[in-house]
Protein backbone atom coordinates (compact mmCIF):
# COMPACT_ATOMS: atom_id res chain seq x y z
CA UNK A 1 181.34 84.91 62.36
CA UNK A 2 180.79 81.17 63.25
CA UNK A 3 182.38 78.86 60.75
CA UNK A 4 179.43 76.22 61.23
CA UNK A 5 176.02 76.65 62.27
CA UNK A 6 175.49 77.24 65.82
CA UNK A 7 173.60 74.56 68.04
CA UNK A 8 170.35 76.89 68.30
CA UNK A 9 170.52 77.34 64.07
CA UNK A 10 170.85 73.28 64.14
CA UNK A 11 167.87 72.96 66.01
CA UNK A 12 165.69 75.60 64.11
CA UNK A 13 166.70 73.90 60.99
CA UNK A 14 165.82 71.06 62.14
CA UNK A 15 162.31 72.72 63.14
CA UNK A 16 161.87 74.22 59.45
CA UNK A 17 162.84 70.86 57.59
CA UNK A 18 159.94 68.53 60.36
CA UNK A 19 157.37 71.99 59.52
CA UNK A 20 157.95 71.17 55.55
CA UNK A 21 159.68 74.58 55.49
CA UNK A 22 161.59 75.36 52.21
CA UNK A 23 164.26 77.92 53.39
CA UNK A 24 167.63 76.82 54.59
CA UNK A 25 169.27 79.18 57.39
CA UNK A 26 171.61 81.51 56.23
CA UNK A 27 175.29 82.23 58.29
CA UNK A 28 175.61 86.34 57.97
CA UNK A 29 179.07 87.22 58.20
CA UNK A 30 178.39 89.85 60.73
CA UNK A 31 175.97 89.51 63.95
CA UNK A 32 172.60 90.96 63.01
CA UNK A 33 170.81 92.01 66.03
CA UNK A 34 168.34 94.93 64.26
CA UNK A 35 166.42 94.54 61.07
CA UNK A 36 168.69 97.04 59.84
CA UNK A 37 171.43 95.56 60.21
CA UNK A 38 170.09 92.36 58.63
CA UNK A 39 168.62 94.04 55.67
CA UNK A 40 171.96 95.65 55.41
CA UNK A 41 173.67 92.36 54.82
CA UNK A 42 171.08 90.87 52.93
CA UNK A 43 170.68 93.84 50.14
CA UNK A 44 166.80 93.66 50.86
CA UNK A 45 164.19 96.46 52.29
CA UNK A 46 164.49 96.38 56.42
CA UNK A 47 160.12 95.50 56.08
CA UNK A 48 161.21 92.20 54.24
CA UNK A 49 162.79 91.27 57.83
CA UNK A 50 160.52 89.24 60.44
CA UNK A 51 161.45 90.88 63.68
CA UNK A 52 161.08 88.24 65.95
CA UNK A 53 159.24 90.24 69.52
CA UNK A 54 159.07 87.74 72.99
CA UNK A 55 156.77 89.68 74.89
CA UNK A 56 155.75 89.23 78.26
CA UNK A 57 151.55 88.90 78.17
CA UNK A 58 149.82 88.46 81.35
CA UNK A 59 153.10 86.38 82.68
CA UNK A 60 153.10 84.33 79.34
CA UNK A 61 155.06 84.13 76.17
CA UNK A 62 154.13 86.13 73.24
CA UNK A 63 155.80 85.83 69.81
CA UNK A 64 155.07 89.06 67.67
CA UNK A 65 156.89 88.70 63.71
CA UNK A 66 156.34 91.87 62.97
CA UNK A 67 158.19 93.89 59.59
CA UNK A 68 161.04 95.44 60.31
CA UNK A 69 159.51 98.86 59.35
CA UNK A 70 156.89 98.71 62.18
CA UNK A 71 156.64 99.26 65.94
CA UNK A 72 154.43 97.40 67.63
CA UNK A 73 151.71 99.11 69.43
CA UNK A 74 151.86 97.32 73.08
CA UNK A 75 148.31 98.36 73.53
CA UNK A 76 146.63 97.02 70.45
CA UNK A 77 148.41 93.69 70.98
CA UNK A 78 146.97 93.39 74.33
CA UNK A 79 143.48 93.74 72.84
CA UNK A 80 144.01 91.40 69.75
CA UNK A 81 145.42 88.71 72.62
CA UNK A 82 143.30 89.23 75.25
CA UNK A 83 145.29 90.08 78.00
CA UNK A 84 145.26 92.89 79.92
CA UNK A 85 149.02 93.81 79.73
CA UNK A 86 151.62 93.10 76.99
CA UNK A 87 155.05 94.60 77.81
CA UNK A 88 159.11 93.71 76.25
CA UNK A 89 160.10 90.26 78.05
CA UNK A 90 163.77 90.77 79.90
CA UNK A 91 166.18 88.72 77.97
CA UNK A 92 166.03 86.16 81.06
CA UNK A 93 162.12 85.94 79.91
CA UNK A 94 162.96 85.56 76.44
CA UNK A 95 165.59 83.18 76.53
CA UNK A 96 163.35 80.49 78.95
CA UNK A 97 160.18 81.21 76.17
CA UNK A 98 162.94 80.34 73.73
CA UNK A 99 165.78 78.30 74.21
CA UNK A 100 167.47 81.63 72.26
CA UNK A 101 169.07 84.64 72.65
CA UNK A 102 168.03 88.59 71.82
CA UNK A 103 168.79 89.32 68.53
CA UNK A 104 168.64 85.94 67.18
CA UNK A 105 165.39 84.55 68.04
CA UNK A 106 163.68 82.19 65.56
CA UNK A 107 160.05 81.73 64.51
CA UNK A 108 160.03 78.38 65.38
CA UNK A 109 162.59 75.38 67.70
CA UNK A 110 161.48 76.75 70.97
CA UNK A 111 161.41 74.80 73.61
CA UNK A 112 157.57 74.46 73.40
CA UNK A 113 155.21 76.48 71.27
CA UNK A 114 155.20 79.83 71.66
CA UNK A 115 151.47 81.62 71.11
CA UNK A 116 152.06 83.61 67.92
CA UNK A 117 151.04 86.39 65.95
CA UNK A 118 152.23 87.79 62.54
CA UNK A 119 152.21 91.32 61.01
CA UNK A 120 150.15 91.30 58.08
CA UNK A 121 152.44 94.22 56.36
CA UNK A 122 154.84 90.78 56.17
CA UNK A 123 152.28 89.97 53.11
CA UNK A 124 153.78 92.52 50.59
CA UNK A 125 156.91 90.96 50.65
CA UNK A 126 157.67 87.86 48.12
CA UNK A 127 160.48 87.03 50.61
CA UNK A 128 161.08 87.26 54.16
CA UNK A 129 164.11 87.25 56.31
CA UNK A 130 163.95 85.80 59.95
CA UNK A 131 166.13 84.60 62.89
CA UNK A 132 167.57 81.72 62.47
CA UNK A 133 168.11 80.75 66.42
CA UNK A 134 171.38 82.50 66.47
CA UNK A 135 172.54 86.53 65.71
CA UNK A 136 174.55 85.84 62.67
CA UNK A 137 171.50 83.70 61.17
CA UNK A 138 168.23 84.05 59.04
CA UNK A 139 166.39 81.66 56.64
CA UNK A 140 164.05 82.82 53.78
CA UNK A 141 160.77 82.43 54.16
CA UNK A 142 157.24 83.82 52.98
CA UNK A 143 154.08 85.28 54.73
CA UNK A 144 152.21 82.47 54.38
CA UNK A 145 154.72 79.86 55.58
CA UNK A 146 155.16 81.96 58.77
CA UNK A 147 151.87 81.76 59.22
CA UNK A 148 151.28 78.15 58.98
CA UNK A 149 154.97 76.74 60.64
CA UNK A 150 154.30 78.61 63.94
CA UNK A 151 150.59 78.45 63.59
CA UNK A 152 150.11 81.95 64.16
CA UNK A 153 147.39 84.10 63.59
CA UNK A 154 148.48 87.07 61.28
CA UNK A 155 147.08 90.83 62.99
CA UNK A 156 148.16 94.53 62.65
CA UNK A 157 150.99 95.18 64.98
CA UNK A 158 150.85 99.19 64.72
């Protein structure tokens, strides 16, 4: 585990405190690449946790937060975004969309903004868990805030 917060988690906090965001990013003591594994070191449910999805839509960027409890149907995200094809960005893909790595991906400190959309099911959780930039970070966070920090418009993913 890092002993400090890693450069990306520096510049997503920075991100969270300029979007008025109230969580601060947690350092996990083990790398938390699934929303298993994060719920697993967090003691919450694994549809508390904000996957963080960089599709590749039409050739551009696509940010999906969906729960950790839900697969996201390719095919109804193409409709909802209007493109005609929505398929997993290669980690290449993700990290130029980004500035971050698989398994870490944030919300929010990309490089520029990312078009986004968030999993309603996120709603029935008081708290919710995403990347923090980095695959040994998260920050707390609600529905709502996720919603209004990345600007993103919240769908169903499945």
């Amino acid at each position: 585990m890092p002993e400090k917060l890693p450069h990306n988690a520096v510049k997503v906090e920075t991100a969270l405190r300029e979007l008025g965001a109230e969580g601060e990013i947690v350092l996990l003591p083990e790398s938390a690449p699934t929303a298993a594994a994060a719920a697993a070191q967090l003691g919450c449910e694994v549809g508390a946790i904000a996957n963080s999805l960089i599709f590749d839509a039409d050739g551009t960027p696509l940010l999906v937060l969906t729960s950790g409890a839900h697969r996201v149907d390719t095919a109804l995200i193409a409709r909802t975004a209007g493109v005609a094809k929505v398929r997993r960005a290669t980690p290449e893909f993700v990290r130029a969309a980004t500035g971050q790595p698989i398994g870490g991906v944030a919300p929010v400190g990309h490089p520029a903004p990312v078009r986004t959309l968030v999993d309603t099911w996120l709603s029935k959780h008081e708290v919710v868990w995403a990347a923090g930039g980095h695959p040994h970070t998260v920050f707390p966070t609600t529905f709502e805030e996720l919603v209004r920090i990345t600007g993103g418009t919240p769908v169903e993913v499945e």
